[in-house]
N, C-alpha and C. Protein backbone atom coordinates (compact mmCIF):
# COMPACT_ATOMS: atom_id res chain seq x y z
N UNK A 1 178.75 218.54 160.75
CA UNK A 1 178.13 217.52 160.01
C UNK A 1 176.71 217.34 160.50
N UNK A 2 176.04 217.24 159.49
CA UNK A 2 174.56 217.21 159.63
C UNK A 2 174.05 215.74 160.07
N UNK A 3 173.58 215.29 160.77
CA UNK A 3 172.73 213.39 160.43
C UNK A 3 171.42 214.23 159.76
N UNK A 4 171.12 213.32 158.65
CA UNK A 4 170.03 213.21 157.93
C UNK A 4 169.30 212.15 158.87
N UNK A 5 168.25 212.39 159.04
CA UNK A 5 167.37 211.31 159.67
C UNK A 5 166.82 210.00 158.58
N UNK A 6 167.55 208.95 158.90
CA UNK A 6 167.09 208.24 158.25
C UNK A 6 165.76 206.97 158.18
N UNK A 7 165.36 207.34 156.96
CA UNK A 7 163.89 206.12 157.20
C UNK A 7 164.06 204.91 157.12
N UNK A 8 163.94 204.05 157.52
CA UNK A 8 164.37 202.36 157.53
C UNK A 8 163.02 201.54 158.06
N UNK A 9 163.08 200.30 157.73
CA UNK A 9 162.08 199.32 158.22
C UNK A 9 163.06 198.80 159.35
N UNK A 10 162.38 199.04 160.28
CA UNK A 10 162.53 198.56 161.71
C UNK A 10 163.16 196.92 161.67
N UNK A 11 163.97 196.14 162.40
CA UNK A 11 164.23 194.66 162.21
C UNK A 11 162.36 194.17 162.39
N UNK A 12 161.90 194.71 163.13
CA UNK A 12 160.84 193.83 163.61
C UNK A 12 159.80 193.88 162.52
N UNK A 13 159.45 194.86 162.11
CA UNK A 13 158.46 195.38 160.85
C UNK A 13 158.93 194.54 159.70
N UNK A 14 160.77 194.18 159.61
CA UNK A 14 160.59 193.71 158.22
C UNK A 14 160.60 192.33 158.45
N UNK A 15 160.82 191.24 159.47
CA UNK A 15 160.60 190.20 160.14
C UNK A 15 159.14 189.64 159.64
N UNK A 16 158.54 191.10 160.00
CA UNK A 16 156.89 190.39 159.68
C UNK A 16 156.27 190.45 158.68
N UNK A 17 156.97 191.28 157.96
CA UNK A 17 156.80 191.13 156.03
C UNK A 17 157.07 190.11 155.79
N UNK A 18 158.07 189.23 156.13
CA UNK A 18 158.87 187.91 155.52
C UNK A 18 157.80 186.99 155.92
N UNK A 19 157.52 187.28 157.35
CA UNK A 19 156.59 185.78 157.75
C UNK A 19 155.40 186.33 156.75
N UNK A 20 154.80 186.84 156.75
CA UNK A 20 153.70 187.22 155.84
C UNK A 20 153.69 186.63 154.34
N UNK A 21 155.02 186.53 153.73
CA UNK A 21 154.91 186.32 152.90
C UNK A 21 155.50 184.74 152.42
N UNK A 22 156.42 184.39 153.46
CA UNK A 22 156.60 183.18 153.18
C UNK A 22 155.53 181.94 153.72
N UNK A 23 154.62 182.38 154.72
CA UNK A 23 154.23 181.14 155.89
C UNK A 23 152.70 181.38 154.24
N UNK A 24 151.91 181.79 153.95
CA UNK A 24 151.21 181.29 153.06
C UNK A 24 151.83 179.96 152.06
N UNK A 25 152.97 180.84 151.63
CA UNK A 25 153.63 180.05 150.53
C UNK A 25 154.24 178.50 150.50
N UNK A 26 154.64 178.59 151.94
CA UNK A 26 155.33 177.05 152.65
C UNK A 26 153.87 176.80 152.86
N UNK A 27 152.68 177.19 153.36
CA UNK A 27 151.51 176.07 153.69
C UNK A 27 150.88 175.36 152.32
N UNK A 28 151.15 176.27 151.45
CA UNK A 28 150.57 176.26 149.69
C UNK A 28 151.21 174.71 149.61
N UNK A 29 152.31 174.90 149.62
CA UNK A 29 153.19 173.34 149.13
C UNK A 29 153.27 172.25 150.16
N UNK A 30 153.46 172.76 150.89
CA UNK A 30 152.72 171.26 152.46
C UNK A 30 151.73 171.08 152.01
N UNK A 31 151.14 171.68 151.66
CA UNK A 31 148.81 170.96 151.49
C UNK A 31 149.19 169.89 150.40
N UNK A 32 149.78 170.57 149.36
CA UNK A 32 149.92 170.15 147.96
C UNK A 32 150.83 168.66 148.19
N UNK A 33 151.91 168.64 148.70
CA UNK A 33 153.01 167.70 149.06
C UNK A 33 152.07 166.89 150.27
N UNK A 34 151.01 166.79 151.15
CA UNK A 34 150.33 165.92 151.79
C UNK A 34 149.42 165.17 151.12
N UNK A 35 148.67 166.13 150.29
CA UNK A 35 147.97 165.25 149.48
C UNK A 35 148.25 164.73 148.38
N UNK A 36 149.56 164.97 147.85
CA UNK A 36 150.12 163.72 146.70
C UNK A 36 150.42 162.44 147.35
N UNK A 37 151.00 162.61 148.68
CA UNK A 37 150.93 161.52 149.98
C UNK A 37 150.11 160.76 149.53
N UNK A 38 148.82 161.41 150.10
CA UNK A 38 147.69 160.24 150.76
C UNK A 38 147.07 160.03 149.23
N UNK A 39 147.15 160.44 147.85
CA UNK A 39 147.01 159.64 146.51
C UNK A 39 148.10 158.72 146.42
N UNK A 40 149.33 158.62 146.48
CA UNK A 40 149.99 157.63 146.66
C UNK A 40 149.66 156.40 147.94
N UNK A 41 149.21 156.83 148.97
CA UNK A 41 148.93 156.03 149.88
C UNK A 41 147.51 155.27 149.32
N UNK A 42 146.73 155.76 148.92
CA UNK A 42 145.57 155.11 147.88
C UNK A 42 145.74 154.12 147.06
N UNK A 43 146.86 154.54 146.21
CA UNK A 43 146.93 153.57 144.96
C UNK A 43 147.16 152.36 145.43
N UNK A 44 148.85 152.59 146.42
CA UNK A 44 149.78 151.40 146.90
C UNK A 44 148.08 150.53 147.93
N UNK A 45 147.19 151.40 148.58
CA UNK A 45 146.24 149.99 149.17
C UNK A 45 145.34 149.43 148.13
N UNK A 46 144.96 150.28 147.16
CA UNK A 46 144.28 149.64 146.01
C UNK A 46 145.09 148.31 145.71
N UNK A 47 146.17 148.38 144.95
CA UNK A 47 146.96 147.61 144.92
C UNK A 47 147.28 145.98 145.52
N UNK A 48 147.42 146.46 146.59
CA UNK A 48 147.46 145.47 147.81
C UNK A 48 146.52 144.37 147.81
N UNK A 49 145.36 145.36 147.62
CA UNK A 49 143.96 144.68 148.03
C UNK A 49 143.60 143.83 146.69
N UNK A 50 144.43 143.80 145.43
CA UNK A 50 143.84 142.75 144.12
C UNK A 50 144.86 142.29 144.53
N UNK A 51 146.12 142.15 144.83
CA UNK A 51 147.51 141.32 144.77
C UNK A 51 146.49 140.36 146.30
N UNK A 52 146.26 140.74 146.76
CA UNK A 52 145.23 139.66 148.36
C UNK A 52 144.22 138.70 147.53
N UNK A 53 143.42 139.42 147.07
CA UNK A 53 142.38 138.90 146.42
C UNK A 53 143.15 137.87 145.04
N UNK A 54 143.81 138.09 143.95
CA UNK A 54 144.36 137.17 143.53
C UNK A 54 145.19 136.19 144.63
N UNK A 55 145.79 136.09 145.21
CA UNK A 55 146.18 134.91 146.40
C UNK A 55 145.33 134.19 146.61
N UNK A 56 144.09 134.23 146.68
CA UNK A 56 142.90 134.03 147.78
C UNK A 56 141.98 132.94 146.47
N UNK A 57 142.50 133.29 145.33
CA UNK A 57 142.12 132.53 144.14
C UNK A 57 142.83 131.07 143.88
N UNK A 58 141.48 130.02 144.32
CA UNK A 58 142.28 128.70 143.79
C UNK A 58 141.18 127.89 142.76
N UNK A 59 141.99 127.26 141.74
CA UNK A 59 140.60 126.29 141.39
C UNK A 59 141.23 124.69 141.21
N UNK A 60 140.82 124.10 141.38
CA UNK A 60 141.30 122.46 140.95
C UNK A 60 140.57 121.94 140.01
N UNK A 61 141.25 121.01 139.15
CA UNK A 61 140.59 120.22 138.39
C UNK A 61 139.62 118.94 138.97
N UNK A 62 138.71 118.59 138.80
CA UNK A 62 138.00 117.78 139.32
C UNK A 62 138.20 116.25 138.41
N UNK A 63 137.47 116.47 137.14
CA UNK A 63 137.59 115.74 136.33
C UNK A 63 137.69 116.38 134.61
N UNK A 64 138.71 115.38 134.20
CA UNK A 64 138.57 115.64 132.36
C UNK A 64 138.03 114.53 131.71
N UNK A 65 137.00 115.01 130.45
CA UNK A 65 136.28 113.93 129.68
C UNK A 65 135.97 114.19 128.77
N UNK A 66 136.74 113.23 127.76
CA UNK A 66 137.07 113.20 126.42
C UNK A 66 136.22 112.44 125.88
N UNK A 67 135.14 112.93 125.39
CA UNK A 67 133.88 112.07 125.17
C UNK A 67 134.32 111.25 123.21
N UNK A 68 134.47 109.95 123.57
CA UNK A 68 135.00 109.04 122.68
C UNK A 68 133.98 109.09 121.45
N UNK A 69 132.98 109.55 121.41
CA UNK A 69 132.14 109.38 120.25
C UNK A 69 132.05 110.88 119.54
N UNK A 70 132.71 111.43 119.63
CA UNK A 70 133.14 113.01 119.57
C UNK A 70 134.02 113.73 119.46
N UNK A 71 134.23 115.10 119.55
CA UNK A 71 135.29 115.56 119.41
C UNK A 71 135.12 116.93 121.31
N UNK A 72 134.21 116.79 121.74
CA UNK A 72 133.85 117.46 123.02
C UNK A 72 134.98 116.96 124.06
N UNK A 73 135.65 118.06 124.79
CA UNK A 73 136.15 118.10 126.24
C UNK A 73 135.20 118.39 127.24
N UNK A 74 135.22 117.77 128.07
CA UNK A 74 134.53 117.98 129.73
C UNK A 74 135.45 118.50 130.54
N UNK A 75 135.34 119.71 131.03
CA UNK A 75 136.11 119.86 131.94
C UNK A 75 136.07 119.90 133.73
N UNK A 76 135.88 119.67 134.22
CA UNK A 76 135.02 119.74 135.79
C UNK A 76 135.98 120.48 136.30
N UNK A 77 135.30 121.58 136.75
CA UNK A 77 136.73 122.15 137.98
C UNK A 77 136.26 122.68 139.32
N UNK A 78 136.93 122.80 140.79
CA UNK A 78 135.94 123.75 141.29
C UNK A 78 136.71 124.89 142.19
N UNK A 79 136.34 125.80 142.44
CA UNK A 79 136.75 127.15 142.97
C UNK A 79 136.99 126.68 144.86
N UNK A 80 137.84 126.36 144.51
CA UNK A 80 138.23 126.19 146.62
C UNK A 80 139.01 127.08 147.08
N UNK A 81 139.49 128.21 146.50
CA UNK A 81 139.44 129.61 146.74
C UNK A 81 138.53 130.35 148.05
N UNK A 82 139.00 131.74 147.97
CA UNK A 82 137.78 132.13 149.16
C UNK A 82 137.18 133.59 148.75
N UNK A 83 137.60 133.64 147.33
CA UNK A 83 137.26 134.79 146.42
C UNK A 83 136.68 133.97 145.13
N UNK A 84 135.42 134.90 144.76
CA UNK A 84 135.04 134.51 143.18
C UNK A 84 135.92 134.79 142.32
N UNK A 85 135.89 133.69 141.31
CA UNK A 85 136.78 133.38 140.43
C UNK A 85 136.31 134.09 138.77
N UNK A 86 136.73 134.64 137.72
CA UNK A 86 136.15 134.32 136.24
C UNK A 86 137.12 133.69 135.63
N UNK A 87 136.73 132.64 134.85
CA UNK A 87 137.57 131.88 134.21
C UNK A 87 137.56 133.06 132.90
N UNK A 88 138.66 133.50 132.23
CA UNK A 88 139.01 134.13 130.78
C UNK A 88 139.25 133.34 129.96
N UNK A 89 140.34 132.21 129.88
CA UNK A 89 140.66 131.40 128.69
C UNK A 89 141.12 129.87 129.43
N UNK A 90 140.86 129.29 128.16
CA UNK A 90 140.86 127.82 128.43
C UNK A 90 141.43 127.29 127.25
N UNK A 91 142.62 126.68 127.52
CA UNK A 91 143.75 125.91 126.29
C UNK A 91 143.66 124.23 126.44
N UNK A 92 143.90 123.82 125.60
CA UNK A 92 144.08 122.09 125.39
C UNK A 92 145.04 122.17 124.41
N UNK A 93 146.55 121.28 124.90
CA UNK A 93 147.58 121.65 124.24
C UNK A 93 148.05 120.10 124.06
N UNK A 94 148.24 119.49 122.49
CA UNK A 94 148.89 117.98 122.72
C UNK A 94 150.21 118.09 123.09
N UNK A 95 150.40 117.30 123.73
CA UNK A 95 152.10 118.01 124.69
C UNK A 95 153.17 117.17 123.46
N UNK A 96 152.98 115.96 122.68
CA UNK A 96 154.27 115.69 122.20
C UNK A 96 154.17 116.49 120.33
N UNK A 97 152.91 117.06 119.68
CA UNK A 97 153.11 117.82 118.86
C UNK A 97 153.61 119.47 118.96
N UNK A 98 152.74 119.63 120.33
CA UNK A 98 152.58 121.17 120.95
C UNK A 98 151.42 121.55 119.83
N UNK A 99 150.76 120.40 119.54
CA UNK A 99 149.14 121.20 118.94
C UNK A 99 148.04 121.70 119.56
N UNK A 100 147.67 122.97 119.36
CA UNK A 100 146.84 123.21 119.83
C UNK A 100 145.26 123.06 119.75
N UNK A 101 144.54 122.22 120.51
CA UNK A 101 143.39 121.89 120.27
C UNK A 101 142.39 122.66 120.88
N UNK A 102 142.61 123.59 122.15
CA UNK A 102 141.26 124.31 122.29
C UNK A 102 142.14 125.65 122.63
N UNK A 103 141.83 126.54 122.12
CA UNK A 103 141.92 128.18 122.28
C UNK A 103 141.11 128.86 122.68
N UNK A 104 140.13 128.49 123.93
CA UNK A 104 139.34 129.82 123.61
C UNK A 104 139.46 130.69 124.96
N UNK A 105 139.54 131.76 123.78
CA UNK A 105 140.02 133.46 124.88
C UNK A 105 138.79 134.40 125.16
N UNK A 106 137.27 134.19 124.81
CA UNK A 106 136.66 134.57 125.15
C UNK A 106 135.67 134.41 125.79
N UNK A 107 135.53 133.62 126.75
CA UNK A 107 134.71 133.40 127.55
C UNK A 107 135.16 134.04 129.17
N UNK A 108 133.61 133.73 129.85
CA UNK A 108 133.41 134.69 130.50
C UNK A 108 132.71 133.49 131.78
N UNK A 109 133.20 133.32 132.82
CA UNK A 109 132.52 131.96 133.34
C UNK A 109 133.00 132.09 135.08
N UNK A 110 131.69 132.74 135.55
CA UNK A 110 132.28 132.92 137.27
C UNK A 110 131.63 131.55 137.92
N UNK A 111 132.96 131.44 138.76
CA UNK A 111 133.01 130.79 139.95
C UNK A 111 133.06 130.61 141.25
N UNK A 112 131.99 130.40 141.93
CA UNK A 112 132.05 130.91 143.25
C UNK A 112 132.61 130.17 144.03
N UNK A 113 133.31 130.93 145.21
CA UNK A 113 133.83 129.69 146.08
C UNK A 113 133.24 128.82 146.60
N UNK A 114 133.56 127.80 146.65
CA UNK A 114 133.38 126.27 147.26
C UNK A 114 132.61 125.73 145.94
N UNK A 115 132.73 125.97 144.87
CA UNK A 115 131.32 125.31 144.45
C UNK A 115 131.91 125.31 142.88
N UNK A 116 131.74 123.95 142.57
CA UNK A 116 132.01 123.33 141.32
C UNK A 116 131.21 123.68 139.91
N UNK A 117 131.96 123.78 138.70
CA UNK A 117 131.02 123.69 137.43
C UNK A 117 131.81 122.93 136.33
N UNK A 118 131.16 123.00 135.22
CA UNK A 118 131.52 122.66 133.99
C UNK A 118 132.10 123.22 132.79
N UNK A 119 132.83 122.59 132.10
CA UNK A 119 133.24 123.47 131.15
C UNK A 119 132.82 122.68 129.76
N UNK A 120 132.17 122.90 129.00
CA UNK A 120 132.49 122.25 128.19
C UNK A 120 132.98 122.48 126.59
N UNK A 121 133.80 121.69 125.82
CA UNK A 121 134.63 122.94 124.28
C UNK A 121 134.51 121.93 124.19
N UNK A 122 134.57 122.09 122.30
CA UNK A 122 134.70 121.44 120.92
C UNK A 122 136.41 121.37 121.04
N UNK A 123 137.09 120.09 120.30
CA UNK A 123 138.50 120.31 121.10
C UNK A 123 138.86 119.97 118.68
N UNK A 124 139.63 121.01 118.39
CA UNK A 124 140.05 121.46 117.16
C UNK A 124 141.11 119.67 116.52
N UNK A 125 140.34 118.57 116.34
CA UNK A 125 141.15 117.77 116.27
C UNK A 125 140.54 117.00 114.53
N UNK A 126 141.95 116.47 113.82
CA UNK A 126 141.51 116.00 112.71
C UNK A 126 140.89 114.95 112.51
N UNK A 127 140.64 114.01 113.67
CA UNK A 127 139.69 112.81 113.16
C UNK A 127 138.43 113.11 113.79
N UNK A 128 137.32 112.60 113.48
CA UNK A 128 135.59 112.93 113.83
C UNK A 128 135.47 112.38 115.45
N UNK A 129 136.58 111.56 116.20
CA UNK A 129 136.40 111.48 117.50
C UNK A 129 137.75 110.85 118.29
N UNK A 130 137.96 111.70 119.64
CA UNK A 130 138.86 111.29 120.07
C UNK A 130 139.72 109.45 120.13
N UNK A 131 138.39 108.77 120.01
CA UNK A 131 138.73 107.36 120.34
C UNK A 131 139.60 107.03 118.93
N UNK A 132 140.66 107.75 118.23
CA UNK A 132 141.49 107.44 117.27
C UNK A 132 143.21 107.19 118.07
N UNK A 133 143.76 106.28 117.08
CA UNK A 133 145.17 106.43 117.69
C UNK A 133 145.85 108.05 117.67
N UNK A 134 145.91 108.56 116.82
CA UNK A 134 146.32 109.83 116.67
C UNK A 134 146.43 110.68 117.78
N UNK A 135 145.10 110.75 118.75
CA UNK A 135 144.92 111.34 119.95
C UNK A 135 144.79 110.60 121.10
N UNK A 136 144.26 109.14 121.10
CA UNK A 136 143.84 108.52 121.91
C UNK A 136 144.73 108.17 122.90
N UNK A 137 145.76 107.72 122.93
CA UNK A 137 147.41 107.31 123.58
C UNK A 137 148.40 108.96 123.82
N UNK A 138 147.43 109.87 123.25
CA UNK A 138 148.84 111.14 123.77
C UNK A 138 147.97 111.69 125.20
N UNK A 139 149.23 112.68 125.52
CA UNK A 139 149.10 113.41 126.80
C UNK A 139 148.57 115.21 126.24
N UNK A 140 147.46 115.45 127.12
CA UNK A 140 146.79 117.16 126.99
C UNK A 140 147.40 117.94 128.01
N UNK A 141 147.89 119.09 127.97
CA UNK A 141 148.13 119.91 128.75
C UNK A 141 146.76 121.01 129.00
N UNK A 142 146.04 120.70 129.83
CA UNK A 142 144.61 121.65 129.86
C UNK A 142 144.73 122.67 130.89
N UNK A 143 144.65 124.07 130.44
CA UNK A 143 145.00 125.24 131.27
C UNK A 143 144.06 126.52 131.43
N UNK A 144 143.73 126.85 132.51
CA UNK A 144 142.98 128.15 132.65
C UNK A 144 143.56 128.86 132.91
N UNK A 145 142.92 130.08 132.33
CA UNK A 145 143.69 131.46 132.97
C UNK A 145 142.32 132.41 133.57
N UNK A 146 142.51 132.67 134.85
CA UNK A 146 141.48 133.95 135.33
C UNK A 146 141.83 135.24 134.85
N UNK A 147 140.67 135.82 135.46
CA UNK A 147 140.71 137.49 134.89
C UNK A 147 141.76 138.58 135.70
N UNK A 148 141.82 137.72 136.82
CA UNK A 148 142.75 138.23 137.62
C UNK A 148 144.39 138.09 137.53
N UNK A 149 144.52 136.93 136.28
CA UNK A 149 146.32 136.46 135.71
C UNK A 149 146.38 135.22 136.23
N UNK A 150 145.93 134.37 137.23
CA UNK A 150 146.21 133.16 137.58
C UNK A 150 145.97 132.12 136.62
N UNK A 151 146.96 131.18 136.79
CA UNK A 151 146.96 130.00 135.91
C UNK A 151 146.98 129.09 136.19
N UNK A 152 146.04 127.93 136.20
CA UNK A 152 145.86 126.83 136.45
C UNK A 152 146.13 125.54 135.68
N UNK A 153 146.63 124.55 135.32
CA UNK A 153 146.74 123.58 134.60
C UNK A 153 147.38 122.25 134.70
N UNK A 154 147.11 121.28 134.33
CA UNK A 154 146.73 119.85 134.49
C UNK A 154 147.07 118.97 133.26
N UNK A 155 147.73 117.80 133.40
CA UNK A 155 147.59 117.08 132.45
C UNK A 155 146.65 116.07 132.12
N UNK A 156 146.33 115.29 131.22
CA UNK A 156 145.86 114.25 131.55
C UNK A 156 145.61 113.33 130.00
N UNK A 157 145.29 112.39 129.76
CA UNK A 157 144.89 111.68 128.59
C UNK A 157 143.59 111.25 128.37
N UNK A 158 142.88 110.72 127.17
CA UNK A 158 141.75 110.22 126.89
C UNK A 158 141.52 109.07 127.37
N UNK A 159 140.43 108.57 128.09
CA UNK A 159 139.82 107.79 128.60
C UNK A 159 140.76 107.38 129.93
N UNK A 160 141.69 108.11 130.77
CA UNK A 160 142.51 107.85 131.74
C UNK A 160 142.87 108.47 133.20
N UNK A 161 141.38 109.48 133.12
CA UNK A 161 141.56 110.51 133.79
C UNK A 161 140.26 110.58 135.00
């Protein structure tokens, strides 16, 4: 019986084909799988950092004034927060019809912390001035909303506030 001499890849030779070909391929998807990481680690502090900053948002009502020869709201409020504020919308709601007397969703009105301003709206009512029975004796539900989702709101009545 003859042995044919046979050709073969050595254990060690084919050992180092494999690493050759796998250690690129596993680093390809570690790079790829680290840096979907640290984009997820991005977003979640983005995140964080408006969910802080809304917290950090306060405003109080100061004063409301229902100017009796008119149909004008005063609103006084001030930002005692420790972040600037934008006021987005501002409602006046009669609480025992649920009428709505001021809607407005487009304004645009920053507030800095510590420091007070004004608001002032036309309030959507059917007699030529608050000093009527109709409005004069009910209760307003008056509410802001910031740009950031916070909601602020207060009751109060004409000439009682």
């Amino acid at each position: 019986m003859k042995w044919k001499s046979k050709r073969a890849v050595s254990q060690i030779i084919g050992t180092l084909f494999m690493l050759a070909i796998v250690v690129p391929i596993g680093s390809v998807i570690v790079t790829k799988g680290l840096n979907q990481v640290g984009e997820i680690n991005n977003r979640l502090a983005s995140g964080i950092t408006l969910e802080n900053e809304k917290g950090q948002e306060d405003i109080v009502f100061e004063h409301i004034r229902f100017d009796p020869m008119g149909k004008q709201i005063t609103i006084s409020v001030r930002n005692v927060g420790t972040t600037e504020s934008t006021i987005s919308k501002v409602t006046v709601v009669k609480t025992q019809t649920q009428e709505l007397i001021v809607n407005d969703q487009n304004i645009s009105i920053n507030a800095q912390p510590k420091v007070g301003l004004t608001i002032s709206e036309i309030g959507n009512i059917s007699t030529p001035t608050w000093d009527d029975s109709l409005y004069r004796d009910s209760e307003y539900k008056i509410a802001i909303t910031t740009e950031k989702g916070n909601f602020f709101e207060i009751s109060a009545r004409p000439f009682n506030t």
